[in-house]
C-alpha atoms as a PDB file:
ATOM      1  CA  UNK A   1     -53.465 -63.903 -64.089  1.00  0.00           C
ATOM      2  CA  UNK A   2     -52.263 -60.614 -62.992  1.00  0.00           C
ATOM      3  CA  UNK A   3     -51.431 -61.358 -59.506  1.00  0.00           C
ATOM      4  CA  UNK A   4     -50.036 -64.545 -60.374  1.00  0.00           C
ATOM      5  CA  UNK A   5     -47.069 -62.644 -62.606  1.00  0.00           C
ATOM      6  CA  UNK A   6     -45.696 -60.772 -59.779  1.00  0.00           C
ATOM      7  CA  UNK A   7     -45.326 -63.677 -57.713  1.00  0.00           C
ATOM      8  CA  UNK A   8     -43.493 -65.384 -59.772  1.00  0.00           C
ATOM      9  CA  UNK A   9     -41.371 -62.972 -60.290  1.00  0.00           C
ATOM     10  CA  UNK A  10     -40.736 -62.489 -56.662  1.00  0.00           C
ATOM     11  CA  UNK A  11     -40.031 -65.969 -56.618  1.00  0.00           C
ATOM     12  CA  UNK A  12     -37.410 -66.136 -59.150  1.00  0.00           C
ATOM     13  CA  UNK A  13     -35.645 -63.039 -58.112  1.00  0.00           C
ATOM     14  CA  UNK A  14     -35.591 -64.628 -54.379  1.00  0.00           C
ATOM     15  CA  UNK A  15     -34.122 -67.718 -55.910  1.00  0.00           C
ATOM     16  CA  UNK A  16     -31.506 -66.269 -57.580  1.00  0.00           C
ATOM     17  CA  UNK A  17     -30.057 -64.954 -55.229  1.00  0.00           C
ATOM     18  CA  UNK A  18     -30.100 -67.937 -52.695  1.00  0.00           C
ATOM     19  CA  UNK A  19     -28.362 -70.302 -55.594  1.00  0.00           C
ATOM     20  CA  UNK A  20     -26.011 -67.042 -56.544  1.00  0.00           C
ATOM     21  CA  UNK A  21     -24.586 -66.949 -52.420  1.00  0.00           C
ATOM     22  CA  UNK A  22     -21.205 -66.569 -51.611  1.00  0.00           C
ATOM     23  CA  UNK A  23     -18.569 -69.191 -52.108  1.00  0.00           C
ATOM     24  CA  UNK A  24     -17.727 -70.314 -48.878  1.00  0.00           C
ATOM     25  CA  UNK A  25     -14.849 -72.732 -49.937  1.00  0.00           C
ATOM     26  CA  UNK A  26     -12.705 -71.157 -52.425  1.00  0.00           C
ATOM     27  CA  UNK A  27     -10.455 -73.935 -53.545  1.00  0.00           C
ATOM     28  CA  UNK A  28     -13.251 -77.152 -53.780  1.00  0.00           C
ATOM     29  CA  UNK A  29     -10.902 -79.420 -55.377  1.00  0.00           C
ATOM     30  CA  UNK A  30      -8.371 -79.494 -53.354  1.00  0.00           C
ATOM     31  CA  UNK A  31      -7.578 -80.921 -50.268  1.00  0.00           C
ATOM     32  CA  UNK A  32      -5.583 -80.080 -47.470  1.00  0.00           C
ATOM     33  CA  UNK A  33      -2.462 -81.776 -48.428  1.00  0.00           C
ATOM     34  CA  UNK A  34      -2.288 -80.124 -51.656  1.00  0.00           C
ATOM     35  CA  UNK A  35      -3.203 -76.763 -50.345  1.00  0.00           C
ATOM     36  CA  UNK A  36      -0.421 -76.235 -47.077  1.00  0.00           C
ATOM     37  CA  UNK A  37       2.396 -77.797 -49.534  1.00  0.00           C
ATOM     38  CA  UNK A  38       5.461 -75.493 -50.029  1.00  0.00           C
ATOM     39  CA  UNK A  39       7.917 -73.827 -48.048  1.00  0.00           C
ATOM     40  CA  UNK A  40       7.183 -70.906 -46.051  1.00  0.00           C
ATOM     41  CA  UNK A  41       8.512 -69.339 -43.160  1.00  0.00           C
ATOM     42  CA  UNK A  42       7.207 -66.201 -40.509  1.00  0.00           C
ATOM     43  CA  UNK A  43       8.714 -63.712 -38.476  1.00  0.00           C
ATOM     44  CA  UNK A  44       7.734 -61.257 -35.966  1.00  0.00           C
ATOM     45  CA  UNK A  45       7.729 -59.626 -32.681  1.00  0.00           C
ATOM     46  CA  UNK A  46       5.339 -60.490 -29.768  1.00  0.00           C
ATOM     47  CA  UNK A  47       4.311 -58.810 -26.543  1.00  0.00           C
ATOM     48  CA  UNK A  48       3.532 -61.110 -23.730  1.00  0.00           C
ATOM     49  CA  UNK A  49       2.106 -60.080 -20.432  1.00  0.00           C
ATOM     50  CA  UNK A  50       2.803 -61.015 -16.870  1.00  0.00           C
ATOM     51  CA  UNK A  51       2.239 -64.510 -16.216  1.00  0.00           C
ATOM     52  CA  UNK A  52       0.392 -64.193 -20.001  1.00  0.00           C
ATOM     53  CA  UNK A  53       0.546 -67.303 -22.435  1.00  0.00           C
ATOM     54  CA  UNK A  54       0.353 -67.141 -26.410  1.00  0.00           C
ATOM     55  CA  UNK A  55       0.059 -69.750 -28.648  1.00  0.00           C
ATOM     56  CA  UNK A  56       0.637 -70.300 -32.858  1.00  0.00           C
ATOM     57  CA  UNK A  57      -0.279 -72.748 -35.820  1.00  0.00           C
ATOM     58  CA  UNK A  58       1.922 -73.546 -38.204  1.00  0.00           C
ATOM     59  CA  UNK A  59       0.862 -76.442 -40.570  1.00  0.00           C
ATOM     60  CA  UNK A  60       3.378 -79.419 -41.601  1.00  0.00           C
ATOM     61  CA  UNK A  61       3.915 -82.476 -43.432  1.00  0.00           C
ATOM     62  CA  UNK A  62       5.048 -85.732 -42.574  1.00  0.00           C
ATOM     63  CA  UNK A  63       8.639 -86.191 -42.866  1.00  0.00           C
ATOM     64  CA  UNK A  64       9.394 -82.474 -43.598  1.00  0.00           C
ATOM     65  CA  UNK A  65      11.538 -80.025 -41.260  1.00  0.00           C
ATOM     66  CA  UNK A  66       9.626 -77.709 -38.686  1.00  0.00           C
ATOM     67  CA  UNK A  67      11.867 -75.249 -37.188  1.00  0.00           C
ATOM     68  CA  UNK A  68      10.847 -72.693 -34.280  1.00  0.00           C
ATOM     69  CA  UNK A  69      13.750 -69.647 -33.597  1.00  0.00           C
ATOM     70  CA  UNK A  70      13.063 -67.508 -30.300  1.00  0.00           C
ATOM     71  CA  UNK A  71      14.656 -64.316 -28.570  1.00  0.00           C
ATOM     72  CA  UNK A  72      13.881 -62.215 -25.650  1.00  0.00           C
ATOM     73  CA  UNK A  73      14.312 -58.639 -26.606  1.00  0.00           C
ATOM     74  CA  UNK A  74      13.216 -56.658 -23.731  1.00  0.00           C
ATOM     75  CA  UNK A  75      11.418 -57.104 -20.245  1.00  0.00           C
ATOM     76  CA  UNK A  76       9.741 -55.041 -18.016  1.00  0.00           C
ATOM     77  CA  UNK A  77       8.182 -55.048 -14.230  1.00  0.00           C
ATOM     78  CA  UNK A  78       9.435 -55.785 -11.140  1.00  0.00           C
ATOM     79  CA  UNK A  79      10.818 -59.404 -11.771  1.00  0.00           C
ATOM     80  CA  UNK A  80      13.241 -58.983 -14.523  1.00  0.00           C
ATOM     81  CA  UNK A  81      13.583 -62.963 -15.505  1.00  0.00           C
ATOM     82  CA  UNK A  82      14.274 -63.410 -18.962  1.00  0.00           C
ATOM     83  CA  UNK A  83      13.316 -66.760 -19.110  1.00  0.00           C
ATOM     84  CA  UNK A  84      10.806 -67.788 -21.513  1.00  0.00           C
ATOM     85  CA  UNK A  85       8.959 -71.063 -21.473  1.00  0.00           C
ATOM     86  CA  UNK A  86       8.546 -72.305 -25.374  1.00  0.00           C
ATOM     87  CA  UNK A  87       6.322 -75.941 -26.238  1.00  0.00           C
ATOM     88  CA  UNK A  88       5.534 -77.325 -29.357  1.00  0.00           C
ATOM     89  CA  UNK A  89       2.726 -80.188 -29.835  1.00  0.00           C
ATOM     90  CA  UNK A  90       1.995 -82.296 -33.285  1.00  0.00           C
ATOM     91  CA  UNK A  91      -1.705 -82.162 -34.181  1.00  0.00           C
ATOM     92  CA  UNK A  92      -2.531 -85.058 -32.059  1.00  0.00           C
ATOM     93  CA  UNK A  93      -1.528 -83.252 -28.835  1.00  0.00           C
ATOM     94  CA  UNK A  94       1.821 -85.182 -27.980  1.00  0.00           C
ATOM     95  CA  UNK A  95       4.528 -82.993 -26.509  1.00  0.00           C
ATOM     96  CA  UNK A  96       7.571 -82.758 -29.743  1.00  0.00           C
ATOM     97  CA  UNK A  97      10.093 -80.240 -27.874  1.00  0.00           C
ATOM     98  CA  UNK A  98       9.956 -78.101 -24.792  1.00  0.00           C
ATOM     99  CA  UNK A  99      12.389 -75.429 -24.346  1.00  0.00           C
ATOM    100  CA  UNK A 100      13.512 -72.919 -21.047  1.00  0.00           C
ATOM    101  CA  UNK A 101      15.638 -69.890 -21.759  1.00  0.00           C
ATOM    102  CA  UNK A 102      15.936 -66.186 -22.958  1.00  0.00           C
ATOM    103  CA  UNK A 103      16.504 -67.955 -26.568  1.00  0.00           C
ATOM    104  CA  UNK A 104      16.692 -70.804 -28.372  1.00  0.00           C
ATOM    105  CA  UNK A 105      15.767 -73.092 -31.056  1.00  0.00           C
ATOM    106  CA  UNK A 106      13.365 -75.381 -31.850  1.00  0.00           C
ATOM    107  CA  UNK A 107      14.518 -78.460 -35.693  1.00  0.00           C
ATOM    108  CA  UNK A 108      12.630 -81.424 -35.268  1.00  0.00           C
ATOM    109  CA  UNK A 109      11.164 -83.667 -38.562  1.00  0.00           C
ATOM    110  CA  UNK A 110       7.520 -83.845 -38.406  1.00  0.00           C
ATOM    111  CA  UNK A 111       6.251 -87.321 -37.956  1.00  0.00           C
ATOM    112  CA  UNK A 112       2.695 -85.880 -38.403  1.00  0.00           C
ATOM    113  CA  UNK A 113       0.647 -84.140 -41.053  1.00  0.00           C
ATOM    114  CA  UNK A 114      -1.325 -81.305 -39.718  1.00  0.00           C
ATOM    115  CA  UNK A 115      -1.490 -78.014 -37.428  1.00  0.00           C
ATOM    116  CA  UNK A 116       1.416 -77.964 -35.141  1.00  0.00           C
ATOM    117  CA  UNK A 117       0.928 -75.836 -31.983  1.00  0.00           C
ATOM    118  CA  UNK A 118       3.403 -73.440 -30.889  1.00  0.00           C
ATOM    119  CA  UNK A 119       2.958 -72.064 -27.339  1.00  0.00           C
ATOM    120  CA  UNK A 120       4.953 -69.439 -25.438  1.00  0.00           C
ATOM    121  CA  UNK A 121       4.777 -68.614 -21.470  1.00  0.00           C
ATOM    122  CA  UNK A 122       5.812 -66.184 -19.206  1.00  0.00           C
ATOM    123  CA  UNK A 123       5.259 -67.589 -15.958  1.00  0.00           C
ATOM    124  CA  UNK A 124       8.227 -66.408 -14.398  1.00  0.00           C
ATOM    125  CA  UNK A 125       7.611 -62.960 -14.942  1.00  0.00           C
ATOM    126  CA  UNK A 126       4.517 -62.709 -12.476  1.00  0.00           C
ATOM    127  CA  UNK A 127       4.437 -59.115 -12.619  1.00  0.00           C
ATOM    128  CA  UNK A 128       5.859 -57.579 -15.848  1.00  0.00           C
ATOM    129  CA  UNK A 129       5.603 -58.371 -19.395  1.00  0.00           C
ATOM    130  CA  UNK A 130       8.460 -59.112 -22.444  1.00  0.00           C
ATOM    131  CA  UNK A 131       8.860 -58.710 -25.703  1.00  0.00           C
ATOM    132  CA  UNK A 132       9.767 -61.860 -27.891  1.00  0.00           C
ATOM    133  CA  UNK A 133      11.010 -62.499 -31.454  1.00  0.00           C
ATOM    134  CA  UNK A 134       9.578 -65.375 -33.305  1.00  0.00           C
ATOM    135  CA  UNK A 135      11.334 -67.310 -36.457  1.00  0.00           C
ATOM    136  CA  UNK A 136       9.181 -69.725 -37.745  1.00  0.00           C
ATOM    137  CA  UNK A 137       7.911 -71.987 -40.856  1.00  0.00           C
ATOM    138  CA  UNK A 138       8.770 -75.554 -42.631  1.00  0.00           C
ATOM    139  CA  UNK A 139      11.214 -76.362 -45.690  1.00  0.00           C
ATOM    140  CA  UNK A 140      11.014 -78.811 -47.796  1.00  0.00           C
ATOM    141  CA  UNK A 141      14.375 -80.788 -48.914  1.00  0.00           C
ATOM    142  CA  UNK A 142      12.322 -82.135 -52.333  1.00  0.00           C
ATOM    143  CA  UNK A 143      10.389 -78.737 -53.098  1.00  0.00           C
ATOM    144  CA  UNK A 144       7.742 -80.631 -55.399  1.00  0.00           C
ATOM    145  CA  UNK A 145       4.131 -81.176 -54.472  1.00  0.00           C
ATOM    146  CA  UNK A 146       1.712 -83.795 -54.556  1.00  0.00           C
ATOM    147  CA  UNK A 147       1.213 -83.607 -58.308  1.00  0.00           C
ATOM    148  CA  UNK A 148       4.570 -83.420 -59.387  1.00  0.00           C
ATOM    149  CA  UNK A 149       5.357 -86.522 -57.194  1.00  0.00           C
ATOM    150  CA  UNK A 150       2.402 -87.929 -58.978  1.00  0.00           C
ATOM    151  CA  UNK A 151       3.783 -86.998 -62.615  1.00  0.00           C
ATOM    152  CA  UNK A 152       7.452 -87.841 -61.804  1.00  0.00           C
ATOM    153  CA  UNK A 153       5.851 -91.687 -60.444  1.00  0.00           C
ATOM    154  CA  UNK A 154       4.061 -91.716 -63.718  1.00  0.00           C
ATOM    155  CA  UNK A 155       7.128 -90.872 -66.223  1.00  0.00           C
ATOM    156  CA  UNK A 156       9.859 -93.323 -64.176  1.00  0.00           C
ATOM    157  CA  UNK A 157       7.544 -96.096 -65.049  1.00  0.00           C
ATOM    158  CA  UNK A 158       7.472 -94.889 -68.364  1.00  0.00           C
ATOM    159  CA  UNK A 159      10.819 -93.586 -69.501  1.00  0.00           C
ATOM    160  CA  UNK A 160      12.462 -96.615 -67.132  1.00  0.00           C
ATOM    161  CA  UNK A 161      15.243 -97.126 -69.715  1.00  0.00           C
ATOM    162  CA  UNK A 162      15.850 -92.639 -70.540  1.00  0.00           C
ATOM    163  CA  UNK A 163      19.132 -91.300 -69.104  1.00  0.00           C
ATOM    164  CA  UNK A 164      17.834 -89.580 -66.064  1.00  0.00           C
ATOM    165  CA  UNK A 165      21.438 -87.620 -66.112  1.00  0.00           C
ATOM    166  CA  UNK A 166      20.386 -85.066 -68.379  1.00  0.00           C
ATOM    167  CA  UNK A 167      20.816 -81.399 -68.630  1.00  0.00           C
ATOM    168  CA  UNK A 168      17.466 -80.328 -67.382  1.00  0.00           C
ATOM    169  CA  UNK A 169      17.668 -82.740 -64.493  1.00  0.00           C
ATOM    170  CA  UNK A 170      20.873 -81.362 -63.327  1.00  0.00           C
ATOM    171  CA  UNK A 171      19.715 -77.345 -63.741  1.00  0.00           C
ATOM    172  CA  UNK A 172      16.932 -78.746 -61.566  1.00  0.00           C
ATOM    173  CA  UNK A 173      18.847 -80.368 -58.830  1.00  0.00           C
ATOM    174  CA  UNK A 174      21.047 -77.470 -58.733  1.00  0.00           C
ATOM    175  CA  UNK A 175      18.325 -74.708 -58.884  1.00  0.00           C
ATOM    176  CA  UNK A 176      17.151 -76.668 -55.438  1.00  0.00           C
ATOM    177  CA  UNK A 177      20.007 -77.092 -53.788  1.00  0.00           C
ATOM    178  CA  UNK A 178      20.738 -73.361 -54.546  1.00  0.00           C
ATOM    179  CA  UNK A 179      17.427 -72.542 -53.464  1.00  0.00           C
ATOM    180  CA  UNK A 180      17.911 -74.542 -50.112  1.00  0.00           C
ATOM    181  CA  UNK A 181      20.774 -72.930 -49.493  1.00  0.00           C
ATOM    182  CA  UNK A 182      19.355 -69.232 -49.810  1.00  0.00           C
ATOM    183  CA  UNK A 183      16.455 -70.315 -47.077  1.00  0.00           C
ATOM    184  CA  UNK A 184      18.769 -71.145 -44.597  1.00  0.00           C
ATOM    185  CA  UNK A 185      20.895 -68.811 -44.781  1.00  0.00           C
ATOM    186  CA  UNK A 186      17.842 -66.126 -44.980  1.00  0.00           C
ATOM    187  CA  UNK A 187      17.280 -68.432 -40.712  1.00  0.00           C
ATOM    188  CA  UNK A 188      20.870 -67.671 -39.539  1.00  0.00           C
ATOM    189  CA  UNK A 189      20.500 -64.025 -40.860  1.00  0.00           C
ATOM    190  CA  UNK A 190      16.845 -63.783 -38.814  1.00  0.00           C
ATOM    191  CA  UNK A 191      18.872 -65.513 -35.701  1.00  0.00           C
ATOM    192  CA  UNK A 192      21.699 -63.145 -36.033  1.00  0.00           C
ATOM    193  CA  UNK A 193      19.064 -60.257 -36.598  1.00  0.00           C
ATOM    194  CA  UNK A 194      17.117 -61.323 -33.176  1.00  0.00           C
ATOM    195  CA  UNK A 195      20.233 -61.456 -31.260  1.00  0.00           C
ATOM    196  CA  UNK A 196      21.721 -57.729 -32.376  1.00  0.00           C
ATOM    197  CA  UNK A 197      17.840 -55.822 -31.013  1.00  0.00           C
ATOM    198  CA  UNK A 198      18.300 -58.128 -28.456  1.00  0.00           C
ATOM    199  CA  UNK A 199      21.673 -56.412 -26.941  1.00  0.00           C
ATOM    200  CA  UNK A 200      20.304 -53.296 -28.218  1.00  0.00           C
ATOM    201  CA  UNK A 201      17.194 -53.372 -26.267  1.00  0.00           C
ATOM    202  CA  UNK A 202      19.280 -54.711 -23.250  1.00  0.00           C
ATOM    203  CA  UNK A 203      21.799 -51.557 -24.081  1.00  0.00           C
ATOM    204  CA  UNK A 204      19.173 -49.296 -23.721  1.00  0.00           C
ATOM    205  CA  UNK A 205      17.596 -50.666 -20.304  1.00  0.00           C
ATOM    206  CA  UNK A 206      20.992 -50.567 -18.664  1.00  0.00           C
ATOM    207  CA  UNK A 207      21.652 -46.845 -20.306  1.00  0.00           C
ATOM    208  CA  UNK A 208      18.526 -46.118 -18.353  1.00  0.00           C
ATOM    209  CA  UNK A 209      18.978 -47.372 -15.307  1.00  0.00           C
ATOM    210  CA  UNK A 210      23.005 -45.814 -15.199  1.00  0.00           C
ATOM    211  CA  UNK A 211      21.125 -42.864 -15.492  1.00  0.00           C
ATOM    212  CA  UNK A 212      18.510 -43.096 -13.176  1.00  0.00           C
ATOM    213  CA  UNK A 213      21.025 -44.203 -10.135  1.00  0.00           C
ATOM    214  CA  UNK A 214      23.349 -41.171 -11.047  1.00  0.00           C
ATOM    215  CA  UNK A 215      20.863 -38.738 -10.664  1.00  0.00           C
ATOM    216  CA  UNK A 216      19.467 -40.264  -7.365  1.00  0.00           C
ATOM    217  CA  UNK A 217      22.875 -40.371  -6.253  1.00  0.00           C
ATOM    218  CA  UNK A 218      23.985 -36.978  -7.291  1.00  0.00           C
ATOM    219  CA  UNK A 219      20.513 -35.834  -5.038  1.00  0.00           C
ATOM    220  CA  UNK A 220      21.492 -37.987  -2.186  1.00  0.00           C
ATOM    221  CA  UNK A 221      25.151 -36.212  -2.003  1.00  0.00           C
ATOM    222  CA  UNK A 222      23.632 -32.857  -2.406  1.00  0.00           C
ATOM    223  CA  UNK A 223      20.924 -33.364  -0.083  1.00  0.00           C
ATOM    224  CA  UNK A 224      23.501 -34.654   2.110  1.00  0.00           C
ATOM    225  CA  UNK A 225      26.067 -31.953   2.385  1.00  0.00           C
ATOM    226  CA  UNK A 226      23.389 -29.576   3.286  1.00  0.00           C
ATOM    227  CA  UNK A 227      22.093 -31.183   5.768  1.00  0.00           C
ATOM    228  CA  UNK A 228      25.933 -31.029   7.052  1.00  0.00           C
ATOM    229  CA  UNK A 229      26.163 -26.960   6.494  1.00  0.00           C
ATOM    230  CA  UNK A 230      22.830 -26.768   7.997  1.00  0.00           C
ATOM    231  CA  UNK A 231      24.016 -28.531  11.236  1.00  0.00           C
ATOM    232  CA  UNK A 232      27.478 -27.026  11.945  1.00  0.00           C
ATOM    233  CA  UNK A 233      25.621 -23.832  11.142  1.00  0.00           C
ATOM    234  CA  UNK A 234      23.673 -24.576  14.322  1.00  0.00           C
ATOM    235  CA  UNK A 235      26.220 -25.178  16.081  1.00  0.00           C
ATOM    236  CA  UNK A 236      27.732 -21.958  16.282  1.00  0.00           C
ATOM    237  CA  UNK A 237      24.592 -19.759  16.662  1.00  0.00           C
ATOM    238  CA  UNK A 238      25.209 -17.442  19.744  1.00  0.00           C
ATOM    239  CA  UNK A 239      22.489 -15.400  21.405  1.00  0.00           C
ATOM    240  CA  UNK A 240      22.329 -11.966  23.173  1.00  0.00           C
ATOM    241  CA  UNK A 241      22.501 -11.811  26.768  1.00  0.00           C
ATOM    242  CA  UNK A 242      21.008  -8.881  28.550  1.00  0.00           C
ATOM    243  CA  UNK A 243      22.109  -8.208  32.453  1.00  0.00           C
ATOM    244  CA  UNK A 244      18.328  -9.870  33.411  1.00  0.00           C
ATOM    245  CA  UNK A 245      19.105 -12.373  31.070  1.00  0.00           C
ATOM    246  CA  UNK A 246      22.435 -13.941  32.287  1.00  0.00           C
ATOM    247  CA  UNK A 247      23.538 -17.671  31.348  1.00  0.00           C
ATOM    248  CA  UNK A 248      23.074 -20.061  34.293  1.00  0.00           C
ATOM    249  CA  UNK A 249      25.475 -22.748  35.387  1.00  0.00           C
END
């Protein structure tokens, strides 16, 4: 009876803690659709290396915007290209937009619901790396969710015959509208951003390289002139004859 106490004990302890685990899913009830919904937007700066390839996820809805905003701020190496290969695939792999240059931008309407891939490369710059700035996220013309679509179904079918023109309805509309209008002005201010490091990284490289060519120059002409003292120097260098020592024909 006394050894059969402990073990029980063990066992109830050890099976605790296995039903007591961590939670490995921290919203159960809900699903995907109702988890990713809202507006949201990112934006950062990347380092790519030579010939190096990065790649992003950004998740979408169906029939909301996706919009992708890139800039070259800086490059480095031997190859100075500042052309930067850009891609962006749906979640089923298909090719949405492709895009070549030191910056551009990327507005398409998702026609799928899922992870969209964002990928950038910098295979023209073989051997020296870059600097990019990244604008990116979804917005959402409606702003409601899955549940308020559901309660908004679920009242037109019951207030059919209520003035929809009321006073709440237009604080709403106007509240999103305004709201709309704050987001993208918030992506021409993060374009216009990109584009001002952008010519101040690009002020800097040239300041640098001014620089570097006046001082090699400014050696070159020193070095130069000289050489030119040294030589007409040598030119009149006389010696000393003795009478055993007289200059021949």
């Amino acid at each position: 009876m006394l050894f059969t106490c402990p073990c029980l004990f063990l066992v109830l302890v050890f099976w605790g803690r296995v039903g007591g685990g961590p939670m490995t899913d921290p919203h159960p009830g809900m699903s995907d659709q109702e988890l990713f919904w809202g507006s949201d937007q990112y934006d950062f700066s990347v380092v790519l290396r030579a010939a190096g390839m990065e790649c992003f996820w950004h998740f979408a809805h169906r029939g909301e915007r996706f919009y992708l905003n890139f800039m070259v701020q800086w490059v480095t190496g031997v190859a100075n290209d500042r052309h930067l290969s850009v891609s962006v695939n749906a979640p089923s792999g298909l090719l949405v937009s492709t895009v070549d240059d030191a910056k551009g931008q990327i507005n398409f309407l998702a026609e799928e619901t899922g992870f969209h891939q964002m990928c950038l490369s910098n295979f023209h710059n073989r051997f020296g790396s870059m600097q990019i700035f990244l604008s990116f996220g979804v917005y959402y013309d409606s702003f409601q969710d899955t549940g308020k679509l559901k309660e908004e179904e679920k009242k037109k079918k019951e207030e059919v015959s209520r003035d929809l023109n009321n006073t709440l309805t237009v604080i709403e509309d106007a509240s999103h509208r305004v709201s709309s209008s704050v987001f993208h002005m918030f992506r021409y201010y993060t374009f216009g951003r990109m584009r001002k490091s952008a010519d101040y990284f690009l002020l800097l490289s040239n300041s640098k390289y001014i620089t570097w060519w006046s001082t090699v120059l400014s050696l070159l002409i020193v070095t130069s002139g000289y050489l030119q003292l040294l030589f007409l120097k040598r030119l009149f260098i006389t010696k000393t004859c003795t009478e055993a020592e007289k200059p021949r024909c």
